[in-house]
PDB file of N, CA and C in Angstrom:
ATOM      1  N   UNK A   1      11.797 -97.008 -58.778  1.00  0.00           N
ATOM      2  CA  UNK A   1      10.838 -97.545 -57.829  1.00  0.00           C
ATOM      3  C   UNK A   1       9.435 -97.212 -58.322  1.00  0.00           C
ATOM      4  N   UNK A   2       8.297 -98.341 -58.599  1.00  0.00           N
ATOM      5  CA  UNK A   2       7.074 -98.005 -58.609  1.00  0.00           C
ATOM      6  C   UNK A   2       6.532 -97.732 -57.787  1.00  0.00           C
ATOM      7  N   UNK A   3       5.039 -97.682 -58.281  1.00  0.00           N
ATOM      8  CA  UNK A   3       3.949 -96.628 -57.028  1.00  0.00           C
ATOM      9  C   UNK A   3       3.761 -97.825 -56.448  1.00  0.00           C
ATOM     10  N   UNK A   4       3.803 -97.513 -54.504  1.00  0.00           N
ATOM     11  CA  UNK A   4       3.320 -98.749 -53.937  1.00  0.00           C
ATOM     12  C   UNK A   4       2.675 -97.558 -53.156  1.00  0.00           C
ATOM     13  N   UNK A   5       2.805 -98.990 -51.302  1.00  0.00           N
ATOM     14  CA  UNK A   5       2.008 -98.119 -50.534  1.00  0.00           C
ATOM     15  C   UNK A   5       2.870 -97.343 -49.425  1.00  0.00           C
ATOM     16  N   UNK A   6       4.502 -97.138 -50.317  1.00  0.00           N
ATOM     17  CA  UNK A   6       5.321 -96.350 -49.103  1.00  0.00           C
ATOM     18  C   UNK A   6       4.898 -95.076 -49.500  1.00  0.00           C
ATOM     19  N   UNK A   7       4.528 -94.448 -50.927  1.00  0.00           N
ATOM     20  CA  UNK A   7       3.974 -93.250 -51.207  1.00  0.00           C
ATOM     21  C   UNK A   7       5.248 -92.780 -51.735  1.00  0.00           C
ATOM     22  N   UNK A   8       6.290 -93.224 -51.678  1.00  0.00           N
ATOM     23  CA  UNK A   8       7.643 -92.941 -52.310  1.00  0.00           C
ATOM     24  C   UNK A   8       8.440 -93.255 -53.410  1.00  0.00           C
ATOM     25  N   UNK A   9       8.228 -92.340 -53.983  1.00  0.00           N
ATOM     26  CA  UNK A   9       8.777 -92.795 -56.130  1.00  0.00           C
ATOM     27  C   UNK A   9      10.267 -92.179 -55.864  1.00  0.00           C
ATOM     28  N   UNK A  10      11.410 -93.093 -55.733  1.00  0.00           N
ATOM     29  CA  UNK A  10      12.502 -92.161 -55.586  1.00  0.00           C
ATOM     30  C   UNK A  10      13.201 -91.574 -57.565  1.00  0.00           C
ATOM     31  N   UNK A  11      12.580 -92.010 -58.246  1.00  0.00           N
ATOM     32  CA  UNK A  11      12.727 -91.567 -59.693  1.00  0.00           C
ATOM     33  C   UNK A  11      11.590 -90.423 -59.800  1.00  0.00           C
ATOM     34  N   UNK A  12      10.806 -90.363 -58.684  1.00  0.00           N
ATOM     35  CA  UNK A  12       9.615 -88.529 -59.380  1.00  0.00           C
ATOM     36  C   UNK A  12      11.177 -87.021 -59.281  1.00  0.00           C
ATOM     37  N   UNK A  13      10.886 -86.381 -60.127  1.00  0.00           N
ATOM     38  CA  UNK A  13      11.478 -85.150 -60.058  1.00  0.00           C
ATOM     39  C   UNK A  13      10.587 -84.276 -59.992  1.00  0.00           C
ATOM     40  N   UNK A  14      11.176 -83.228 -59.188  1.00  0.00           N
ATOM     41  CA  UNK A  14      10.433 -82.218 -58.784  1.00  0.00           C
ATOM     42  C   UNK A  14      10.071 -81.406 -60.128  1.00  0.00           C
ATOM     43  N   UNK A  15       8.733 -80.535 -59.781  1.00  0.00           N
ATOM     44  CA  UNK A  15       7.739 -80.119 -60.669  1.00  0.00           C
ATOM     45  C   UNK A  15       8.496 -78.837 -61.174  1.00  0.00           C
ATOM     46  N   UNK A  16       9.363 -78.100 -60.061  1.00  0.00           N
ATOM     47  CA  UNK A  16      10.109 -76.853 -60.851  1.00  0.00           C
ATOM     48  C   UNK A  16      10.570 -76.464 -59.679  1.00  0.00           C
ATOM     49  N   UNK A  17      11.039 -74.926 -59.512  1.00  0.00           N
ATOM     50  CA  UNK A  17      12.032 -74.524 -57.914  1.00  0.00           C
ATOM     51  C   UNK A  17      11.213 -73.738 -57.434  1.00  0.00           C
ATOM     52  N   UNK A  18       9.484 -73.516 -57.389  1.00  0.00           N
ATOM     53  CA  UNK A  18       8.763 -72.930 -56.611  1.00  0.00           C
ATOM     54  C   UNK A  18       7.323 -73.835 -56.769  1.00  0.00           C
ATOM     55  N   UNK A  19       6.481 -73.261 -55.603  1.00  0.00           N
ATOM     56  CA  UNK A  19       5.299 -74.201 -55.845  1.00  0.00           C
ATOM     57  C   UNK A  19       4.292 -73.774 -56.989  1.00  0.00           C
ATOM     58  N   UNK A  20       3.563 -74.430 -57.063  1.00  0.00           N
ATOM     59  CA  UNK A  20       3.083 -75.013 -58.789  1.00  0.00           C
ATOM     60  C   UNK A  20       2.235 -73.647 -59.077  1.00  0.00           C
ATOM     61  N   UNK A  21       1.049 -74.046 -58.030  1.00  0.00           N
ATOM     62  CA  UNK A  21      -0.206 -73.278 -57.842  1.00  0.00           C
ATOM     63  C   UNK A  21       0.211 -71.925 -57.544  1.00  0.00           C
ATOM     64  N   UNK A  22       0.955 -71.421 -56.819  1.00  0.00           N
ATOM     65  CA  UNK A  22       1.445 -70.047 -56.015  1.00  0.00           C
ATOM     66  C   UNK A  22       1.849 -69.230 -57.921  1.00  0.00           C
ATOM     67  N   UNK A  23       2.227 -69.803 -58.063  1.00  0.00           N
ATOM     68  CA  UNK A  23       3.563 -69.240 -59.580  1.00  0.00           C
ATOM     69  C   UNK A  23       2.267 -69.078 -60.639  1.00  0.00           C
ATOM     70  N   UNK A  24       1.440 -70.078 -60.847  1.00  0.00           N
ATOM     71  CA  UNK A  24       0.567 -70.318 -62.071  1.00  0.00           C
ATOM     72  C   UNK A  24      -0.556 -68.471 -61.584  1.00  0.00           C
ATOM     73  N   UNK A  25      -1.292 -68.675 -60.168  1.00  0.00           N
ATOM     74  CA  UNK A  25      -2.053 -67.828 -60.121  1.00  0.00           C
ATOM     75  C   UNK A  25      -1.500 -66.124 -59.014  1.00  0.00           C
ATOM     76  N   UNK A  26       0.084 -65.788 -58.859  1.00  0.00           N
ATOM     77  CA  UNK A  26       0.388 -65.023 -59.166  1.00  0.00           C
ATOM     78  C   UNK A  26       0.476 -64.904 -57.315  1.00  0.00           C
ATOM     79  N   UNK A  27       0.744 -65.996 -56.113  1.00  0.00           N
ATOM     80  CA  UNK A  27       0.402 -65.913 -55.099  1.00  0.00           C
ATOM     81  C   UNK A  27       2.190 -66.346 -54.547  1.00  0.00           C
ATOM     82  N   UNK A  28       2.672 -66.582 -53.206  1.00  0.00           N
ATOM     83  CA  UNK A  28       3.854 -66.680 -52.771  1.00  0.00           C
ATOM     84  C   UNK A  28       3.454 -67.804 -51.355  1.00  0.00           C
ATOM     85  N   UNK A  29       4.931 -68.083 -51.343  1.00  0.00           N
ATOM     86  CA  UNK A  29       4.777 -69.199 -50.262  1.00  0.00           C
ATOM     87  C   UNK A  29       5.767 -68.598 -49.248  1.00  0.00           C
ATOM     88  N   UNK A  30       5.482 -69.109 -47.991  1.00  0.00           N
ATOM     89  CA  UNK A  30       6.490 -69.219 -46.887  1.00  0.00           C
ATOM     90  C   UNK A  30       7.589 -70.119 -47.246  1.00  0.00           C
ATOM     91  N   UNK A  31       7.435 -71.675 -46.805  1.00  0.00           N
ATOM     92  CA  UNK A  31       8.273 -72.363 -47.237  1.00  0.00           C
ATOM     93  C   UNK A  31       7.755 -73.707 -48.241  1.00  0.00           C
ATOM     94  N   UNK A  32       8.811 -74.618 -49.203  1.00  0.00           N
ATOM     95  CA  UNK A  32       7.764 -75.395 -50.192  1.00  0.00           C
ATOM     96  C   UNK A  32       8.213 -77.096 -49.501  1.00  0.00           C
ATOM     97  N   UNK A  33       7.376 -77.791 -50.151  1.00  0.00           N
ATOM     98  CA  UNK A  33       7.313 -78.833 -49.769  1.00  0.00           C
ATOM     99  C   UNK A  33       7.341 -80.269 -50.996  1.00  0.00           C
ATOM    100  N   UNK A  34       7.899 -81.222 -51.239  1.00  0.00           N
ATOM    101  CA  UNK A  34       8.118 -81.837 -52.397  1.00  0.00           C
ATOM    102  C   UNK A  34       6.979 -82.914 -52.082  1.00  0.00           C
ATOM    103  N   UNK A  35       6.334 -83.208 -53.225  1.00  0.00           N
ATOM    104  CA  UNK A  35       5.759 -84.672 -52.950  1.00  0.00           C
ATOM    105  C   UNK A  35       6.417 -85.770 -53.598  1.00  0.00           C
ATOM    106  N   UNK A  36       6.920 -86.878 -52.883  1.00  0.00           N
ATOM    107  CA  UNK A  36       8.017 -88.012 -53.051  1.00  0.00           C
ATOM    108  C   UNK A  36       7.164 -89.112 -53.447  1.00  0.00           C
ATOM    109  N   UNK A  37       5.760 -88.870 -54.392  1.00  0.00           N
ATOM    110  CA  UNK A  37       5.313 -89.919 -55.543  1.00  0.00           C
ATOM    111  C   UNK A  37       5.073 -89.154 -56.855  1.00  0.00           C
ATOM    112  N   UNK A  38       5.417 -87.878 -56.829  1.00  0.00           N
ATOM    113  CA  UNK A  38       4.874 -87.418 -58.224  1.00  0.00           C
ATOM    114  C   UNK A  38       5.845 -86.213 -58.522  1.00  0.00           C
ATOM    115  N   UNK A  39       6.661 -85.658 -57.562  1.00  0.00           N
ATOM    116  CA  UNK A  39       7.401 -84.772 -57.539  1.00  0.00           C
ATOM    117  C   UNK A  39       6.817 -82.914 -57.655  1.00  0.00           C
ATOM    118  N   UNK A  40       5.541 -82.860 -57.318  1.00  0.00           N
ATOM    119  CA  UNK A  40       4.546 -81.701 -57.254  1.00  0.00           C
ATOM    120  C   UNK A  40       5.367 -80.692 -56.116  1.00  0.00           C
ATOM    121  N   UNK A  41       5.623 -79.768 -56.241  1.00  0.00           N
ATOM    122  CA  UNK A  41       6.034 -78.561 -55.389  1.00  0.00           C
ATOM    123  C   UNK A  41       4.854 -77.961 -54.849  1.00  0.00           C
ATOM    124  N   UNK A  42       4.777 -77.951 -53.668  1.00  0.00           N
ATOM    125  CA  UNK A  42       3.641 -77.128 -52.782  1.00  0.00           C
ATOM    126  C   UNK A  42       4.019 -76.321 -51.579  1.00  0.00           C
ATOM    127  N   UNK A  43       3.008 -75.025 -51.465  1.00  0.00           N
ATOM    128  CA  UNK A  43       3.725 -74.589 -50.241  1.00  0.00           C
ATOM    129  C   UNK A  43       3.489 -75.219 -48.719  1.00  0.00           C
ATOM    130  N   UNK A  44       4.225 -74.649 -48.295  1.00  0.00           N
ATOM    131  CA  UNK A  44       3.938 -75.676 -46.618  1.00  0.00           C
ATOM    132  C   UNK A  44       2.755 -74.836 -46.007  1.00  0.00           C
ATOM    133  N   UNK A  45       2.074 -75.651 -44.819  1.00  0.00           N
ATOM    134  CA  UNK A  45       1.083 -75.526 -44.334  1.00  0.00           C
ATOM    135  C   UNK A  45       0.806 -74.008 -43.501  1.00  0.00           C
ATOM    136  N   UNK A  46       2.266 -73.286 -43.512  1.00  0.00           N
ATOM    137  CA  UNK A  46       2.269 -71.933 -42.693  1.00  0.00           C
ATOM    138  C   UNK A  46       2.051 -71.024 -43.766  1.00  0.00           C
ATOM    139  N   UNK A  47       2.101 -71.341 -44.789  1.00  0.00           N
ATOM    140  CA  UNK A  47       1.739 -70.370 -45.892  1.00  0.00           C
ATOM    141  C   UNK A  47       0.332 -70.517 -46.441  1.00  0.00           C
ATOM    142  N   UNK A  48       0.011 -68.955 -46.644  1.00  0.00           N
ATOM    143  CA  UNK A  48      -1.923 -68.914 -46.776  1.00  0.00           C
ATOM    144  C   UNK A  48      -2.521 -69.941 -48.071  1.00  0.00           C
ATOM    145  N   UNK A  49      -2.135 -70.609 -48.459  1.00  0.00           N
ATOM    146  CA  UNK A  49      -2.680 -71.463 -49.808  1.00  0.00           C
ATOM    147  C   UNK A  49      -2.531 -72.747 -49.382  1.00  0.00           C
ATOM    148  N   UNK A  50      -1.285 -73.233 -48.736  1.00  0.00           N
ATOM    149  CA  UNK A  50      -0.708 -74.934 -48.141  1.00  0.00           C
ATOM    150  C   UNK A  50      -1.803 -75.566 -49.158  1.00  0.00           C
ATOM    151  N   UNK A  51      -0.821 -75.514 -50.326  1.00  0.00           N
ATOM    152  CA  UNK A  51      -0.916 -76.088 -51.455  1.00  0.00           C
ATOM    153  C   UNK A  51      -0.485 -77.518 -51.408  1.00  0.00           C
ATOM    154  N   UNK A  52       0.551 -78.021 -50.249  1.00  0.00           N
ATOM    155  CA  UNK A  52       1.413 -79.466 -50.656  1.00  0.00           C
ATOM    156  C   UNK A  52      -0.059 -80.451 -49.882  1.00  0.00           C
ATOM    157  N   UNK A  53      -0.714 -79.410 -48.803  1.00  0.00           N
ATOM    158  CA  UNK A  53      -1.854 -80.543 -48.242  1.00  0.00           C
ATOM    159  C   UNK A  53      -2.715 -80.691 -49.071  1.00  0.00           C
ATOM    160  N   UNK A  54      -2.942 -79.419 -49.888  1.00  0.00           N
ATOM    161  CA  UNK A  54      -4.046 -79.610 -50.783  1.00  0.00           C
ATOM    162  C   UNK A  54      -3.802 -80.683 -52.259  1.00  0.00           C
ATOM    163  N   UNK A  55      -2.870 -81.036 -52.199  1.00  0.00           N
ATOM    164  CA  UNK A  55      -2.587 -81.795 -53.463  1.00  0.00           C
ATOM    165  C   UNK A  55      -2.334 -83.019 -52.673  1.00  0.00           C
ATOM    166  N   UNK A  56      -2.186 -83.537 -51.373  1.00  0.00           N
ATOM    167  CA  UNK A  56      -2.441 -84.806 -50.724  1.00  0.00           C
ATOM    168  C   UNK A  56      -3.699 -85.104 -50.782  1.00  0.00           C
ATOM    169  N   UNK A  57      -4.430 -84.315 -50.782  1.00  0.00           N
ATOM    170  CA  UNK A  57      -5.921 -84.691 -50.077  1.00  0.00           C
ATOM    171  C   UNK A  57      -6.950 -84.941 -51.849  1.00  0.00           C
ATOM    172  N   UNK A  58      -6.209 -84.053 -53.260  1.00  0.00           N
ATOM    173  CA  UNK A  58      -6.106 -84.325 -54.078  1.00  0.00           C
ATOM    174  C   UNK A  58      -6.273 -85.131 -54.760  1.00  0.00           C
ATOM    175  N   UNK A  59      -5.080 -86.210 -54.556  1.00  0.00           N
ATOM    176  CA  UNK A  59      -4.571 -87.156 -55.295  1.00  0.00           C
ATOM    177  C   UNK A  59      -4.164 -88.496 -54.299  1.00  0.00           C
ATOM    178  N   UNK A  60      -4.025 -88.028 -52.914  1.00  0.00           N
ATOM    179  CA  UNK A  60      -4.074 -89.258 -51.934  1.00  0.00           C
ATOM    180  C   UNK A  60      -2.194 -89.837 -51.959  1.00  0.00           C
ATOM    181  N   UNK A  61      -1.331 -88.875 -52.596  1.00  0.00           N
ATOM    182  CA  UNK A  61      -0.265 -89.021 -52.656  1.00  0.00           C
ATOM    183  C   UNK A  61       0.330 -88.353 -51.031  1.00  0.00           C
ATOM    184  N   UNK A  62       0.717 -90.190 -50.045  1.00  0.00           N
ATOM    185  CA  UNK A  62       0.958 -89.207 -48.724  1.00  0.00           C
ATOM    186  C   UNK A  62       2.008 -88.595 -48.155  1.00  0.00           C
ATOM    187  N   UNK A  63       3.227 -89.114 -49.058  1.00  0.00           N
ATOM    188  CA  UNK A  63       4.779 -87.792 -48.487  1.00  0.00           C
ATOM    189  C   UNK A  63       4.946 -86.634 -49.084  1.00  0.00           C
ATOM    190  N   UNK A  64       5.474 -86.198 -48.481  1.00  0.00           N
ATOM    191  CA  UNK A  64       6.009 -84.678 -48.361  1.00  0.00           C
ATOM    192  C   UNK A  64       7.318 -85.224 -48.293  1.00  0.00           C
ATOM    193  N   UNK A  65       8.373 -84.109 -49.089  1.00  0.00           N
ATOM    194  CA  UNK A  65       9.911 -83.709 -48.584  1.00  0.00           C
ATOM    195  C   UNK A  65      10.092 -82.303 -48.218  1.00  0.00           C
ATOM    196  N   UNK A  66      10.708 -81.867 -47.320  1.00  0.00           N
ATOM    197  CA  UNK A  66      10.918 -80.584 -46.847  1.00  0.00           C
ATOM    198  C   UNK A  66      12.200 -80.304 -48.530  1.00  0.00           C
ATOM    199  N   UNK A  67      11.577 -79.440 -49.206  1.00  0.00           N
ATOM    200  CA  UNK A  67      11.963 -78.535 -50.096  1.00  0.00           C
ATOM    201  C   UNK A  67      12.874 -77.140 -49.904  1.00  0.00           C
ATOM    202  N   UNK A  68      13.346 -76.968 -48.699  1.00  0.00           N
ATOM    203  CA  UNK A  68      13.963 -76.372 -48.353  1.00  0.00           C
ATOM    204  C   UNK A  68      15.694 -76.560 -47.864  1.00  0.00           C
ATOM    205  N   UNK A  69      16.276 -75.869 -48.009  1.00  0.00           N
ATOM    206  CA  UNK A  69      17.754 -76.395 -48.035  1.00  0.00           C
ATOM    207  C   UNK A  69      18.423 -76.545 -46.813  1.00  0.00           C
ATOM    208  N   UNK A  70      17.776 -76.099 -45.613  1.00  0.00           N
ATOM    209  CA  UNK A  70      18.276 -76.293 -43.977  1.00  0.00           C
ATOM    210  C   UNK A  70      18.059 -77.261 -43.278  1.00  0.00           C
ATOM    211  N   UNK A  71      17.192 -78.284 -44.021  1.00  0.00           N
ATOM    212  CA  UNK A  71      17.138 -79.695 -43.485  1.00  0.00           C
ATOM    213  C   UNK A  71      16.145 -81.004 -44.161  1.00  0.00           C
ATOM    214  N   UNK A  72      16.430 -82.137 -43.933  1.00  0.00           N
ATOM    215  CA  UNK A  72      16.241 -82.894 -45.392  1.00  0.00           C
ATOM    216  C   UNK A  72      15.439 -84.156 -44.161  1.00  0.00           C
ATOM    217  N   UNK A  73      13.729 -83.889 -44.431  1.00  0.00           N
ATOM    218  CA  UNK A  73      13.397 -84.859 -43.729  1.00  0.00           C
ATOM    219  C   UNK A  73      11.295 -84.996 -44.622  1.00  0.00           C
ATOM    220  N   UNK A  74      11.409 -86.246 -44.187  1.00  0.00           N
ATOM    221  CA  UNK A  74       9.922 -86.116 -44.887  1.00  0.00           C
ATOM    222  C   UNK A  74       8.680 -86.506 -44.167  1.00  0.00           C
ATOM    223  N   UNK A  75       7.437 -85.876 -44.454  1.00  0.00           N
ATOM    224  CA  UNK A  75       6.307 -86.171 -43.504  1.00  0.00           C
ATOM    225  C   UNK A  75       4.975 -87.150 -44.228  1.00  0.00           C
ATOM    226  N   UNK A  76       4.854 -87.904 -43.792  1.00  0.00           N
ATOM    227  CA  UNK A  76       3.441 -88.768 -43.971  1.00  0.00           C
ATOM    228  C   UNK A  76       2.439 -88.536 -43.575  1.00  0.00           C
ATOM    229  N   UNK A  77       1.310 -87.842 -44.199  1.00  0.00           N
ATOM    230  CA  UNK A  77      -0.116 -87.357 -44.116  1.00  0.00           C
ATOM    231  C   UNK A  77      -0.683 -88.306 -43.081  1.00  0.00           C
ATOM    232  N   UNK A  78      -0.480 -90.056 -43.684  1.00  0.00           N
ATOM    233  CA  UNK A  78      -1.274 -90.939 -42.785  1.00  0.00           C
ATOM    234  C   UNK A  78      -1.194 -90.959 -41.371  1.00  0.00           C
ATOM    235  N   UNK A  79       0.488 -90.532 -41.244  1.00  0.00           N
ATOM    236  CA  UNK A  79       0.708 -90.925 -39.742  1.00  0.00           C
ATOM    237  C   UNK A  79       1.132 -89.232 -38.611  1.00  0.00           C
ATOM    238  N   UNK A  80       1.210 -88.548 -39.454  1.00  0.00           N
ATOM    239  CA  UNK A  80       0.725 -87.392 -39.024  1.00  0.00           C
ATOM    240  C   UNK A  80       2.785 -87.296 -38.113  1.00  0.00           C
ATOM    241  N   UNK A  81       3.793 -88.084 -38.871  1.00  0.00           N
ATOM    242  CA  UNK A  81       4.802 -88.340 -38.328  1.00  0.00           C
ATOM    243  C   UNK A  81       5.956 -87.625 -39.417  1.00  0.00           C
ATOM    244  N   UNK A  82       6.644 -87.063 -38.943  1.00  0.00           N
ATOM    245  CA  UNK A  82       7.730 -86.868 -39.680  1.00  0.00           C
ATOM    246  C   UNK A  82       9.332 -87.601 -39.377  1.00  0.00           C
ATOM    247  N   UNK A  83      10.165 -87.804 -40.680  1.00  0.00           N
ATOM    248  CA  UNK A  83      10.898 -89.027 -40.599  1.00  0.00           C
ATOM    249  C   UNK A  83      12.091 -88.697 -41.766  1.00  0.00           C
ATOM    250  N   UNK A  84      13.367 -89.101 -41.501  1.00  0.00           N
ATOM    251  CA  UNK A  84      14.533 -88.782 -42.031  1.00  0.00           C
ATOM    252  C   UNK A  84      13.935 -89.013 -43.756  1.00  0.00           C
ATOM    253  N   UNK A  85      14.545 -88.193 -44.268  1.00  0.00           N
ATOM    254  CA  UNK A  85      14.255 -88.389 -45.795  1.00  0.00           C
ATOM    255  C   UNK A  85      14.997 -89.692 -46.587  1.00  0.00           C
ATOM    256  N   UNK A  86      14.693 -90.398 -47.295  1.00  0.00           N
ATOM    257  CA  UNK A  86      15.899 -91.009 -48.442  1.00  0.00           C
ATOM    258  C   UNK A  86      16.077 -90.112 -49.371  1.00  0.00           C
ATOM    259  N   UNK A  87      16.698 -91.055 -50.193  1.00  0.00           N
ATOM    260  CA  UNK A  87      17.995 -90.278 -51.048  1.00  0.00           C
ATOM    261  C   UNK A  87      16.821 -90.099 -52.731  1.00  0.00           C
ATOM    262  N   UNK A  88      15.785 -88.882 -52.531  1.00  0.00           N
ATOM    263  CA  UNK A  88      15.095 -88.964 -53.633  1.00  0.00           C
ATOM    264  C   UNK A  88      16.041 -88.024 -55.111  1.00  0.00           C
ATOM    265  N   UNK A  89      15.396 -88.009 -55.715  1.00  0.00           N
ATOM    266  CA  UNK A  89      16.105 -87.627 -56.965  1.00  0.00           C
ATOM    267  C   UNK A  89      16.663 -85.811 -57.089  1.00  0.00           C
ATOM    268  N   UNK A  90      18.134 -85.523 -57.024  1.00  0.00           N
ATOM    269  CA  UNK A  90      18.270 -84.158 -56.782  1.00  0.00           C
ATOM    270  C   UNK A  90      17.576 -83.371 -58.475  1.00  0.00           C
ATOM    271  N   UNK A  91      17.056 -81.926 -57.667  1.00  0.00           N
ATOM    272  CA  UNK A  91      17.229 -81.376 -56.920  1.00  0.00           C
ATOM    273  C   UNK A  91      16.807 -81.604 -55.680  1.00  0.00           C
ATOM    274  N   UNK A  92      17.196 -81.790 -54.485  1.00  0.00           N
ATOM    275  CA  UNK A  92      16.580 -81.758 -53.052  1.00  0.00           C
ATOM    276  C   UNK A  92      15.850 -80.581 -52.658  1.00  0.00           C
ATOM    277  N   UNK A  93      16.507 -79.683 -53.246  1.00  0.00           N
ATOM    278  CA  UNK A  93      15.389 -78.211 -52.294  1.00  0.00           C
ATOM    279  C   UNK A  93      15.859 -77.122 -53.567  1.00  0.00           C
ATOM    280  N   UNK A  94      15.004 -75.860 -53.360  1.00  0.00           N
ATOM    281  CA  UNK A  94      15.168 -74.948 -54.141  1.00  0.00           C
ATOM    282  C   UNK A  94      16.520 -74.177 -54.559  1.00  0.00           C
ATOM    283  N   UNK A  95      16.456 -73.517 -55.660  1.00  0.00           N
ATOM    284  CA  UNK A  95      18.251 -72.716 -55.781  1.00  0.00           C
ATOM    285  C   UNK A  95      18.230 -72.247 -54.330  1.00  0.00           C
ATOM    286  N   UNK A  96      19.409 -71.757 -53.938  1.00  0.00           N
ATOM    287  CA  UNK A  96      20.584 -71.041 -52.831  1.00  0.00           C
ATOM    288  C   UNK A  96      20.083 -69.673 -53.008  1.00  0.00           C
ATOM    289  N   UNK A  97      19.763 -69.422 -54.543  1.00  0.00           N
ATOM    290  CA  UNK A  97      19.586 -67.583 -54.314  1.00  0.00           C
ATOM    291  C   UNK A  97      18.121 -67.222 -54.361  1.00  0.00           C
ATOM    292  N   UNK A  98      16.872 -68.311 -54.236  1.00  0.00           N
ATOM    293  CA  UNK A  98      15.477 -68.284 -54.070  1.00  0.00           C
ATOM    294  C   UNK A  98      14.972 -67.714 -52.479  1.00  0.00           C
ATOM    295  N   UNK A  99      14.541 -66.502 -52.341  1.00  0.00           N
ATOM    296  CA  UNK A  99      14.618 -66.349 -51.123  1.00  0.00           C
ATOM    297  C   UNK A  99      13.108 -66.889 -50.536  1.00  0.00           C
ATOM    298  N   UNK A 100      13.392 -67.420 -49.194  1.00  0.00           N
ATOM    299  CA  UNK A 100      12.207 -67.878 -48.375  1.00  0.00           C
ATOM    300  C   UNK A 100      11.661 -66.623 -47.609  1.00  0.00           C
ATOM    301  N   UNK A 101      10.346 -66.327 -47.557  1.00  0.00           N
ATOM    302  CA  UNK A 101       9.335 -66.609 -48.477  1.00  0.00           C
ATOM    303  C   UNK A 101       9.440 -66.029 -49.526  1.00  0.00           C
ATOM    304  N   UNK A 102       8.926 -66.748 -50.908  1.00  0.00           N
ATOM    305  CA  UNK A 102       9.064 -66.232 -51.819  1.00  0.00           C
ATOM    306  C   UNK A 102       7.610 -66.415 -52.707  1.00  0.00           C
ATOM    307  N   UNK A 103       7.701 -65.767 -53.747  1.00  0.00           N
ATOM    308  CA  UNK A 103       9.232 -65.804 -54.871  1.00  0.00           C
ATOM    309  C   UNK A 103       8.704 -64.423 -54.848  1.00  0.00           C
ATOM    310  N   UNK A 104      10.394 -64.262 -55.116  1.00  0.00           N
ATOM    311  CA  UNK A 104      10.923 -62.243 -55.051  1.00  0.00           C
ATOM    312  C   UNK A 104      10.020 -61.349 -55.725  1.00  0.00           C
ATOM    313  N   UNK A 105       9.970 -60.557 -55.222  1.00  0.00           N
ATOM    314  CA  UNK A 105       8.429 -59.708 -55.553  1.00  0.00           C
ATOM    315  C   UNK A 105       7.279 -59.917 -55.506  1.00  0.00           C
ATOM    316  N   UNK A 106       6.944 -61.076 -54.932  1.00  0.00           N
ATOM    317  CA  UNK A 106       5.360 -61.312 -54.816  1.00  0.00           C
ATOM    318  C   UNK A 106       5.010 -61.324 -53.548  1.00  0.00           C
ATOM    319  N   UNK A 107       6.053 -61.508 -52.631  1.00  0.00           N
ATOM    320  CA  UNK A 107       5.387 -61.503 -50.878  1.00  0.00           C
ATOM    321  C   UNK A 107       5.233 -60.063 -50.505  1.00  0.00           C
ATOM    322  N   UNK A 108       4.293 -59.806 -49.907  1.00  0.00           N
ATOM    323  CA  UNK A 108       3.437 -58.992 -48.856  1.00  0.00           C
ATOM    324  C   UNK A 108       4.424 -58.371 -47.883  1.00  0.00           C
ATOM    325  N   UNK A 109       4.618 -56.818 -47.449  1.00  0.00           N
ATOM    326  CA  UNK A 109       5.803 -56.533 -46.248  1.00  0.00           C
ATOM    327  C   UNK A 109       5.026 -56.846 -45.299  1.00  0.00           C
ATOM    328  N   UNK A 110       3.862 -57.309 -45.064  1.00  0.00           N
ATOM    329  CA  UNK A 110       2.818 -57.956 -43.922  1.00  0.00           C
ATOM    330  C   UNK A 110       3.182 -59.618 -43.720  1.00  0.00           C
ATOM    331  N   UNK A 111       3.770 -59.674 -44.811  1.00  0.00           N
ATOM    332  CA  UNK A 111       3.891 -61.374 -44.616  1.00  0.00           C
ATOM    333  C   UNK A 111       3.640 -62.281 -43.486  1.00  0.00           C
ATOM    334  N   UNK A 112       3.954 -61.917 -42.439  1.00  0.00           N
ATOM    335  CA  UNK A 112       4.768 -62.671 -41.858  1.00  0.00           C
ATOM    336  C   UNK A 112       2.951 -62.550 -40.687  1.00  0.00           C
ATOM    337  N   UNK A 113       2.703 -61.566 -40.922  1.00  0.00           N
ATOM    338  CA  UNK A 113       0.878 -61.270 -40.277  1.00  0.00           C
ATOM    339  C   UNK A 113      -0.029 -62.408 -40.811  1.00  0.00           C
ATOM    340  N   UNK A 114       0.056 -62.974 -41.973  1.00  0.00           N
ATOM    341  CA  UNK A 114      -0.404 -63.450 -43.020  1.00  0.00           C
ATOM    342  C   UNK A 114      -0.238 -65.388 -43.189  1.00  0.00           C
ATOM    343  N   UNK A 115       0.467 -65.710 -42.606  1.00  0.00           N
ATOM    344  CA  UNK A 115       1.132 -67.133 -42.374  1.00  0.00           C
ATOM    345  C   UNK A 115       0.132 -67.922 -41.135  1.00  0.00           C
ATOM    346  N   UNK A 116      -0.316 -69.182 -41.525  1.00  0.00           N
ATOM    347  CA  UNK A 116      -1.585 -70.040 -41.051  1.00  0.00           C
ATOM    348  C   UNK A 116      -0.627 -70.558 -39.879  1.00  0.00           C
TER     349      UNK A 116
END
């Protein structure tokens, strides 16, 4: 599928099994979030960086996939709506042994003080 204006590339693969920015400058996420035109990993908006908004507002790329393995649904920036996912390219969500929040050893025992 090419780039249109559903914002949905079901051929993007995800960028790696944690978010991009968090990993590169040494920071952790609550939970991550997929973008379903380019396949960019970001953290979600409860985590102090909400990296997946910042790479919408970015690049103007407007879904999200919930990147997480307890439920499979995706959100549109434009409509401020969230909506059953399709069938984008697996992986769907991070490994089984990646713990939320993560990644292992970098979250805060305050964490949870710390979440937007």
């Amino acid at each position: 599928m090419s780039r249109d204006d559903s914002g949905i590339n079901l051929d993007a693969e995800p960028s790696g099994t944690g978010c991009v920015e968090c990993l590169r400058d040494g920071g952790w996420w609550f939970h991550l979030r997929r973008c379903t035109e380019c396949g960019h990993i970001g953290c979600c908006d409860s985590s102090p960086n909400q990296h997946a908004t910042k790479h919408f507002h970015e690049t103007g790329h407007p879904v999200v996939a919930n990147f997480e393995p307890d439920d499979r649904w995706i959100y549109d920036y434009r409509t401020g709506r969230d909506y059953d996912a399709p069938a984008l390219r697996p992986p769907l969500f991070h490994p089984l042994d990646q713990p939320a929040p993560g990644p292992k050893g970098k979250v805060p025992k305050n964490w949870e003080d710390l979440l937007n």
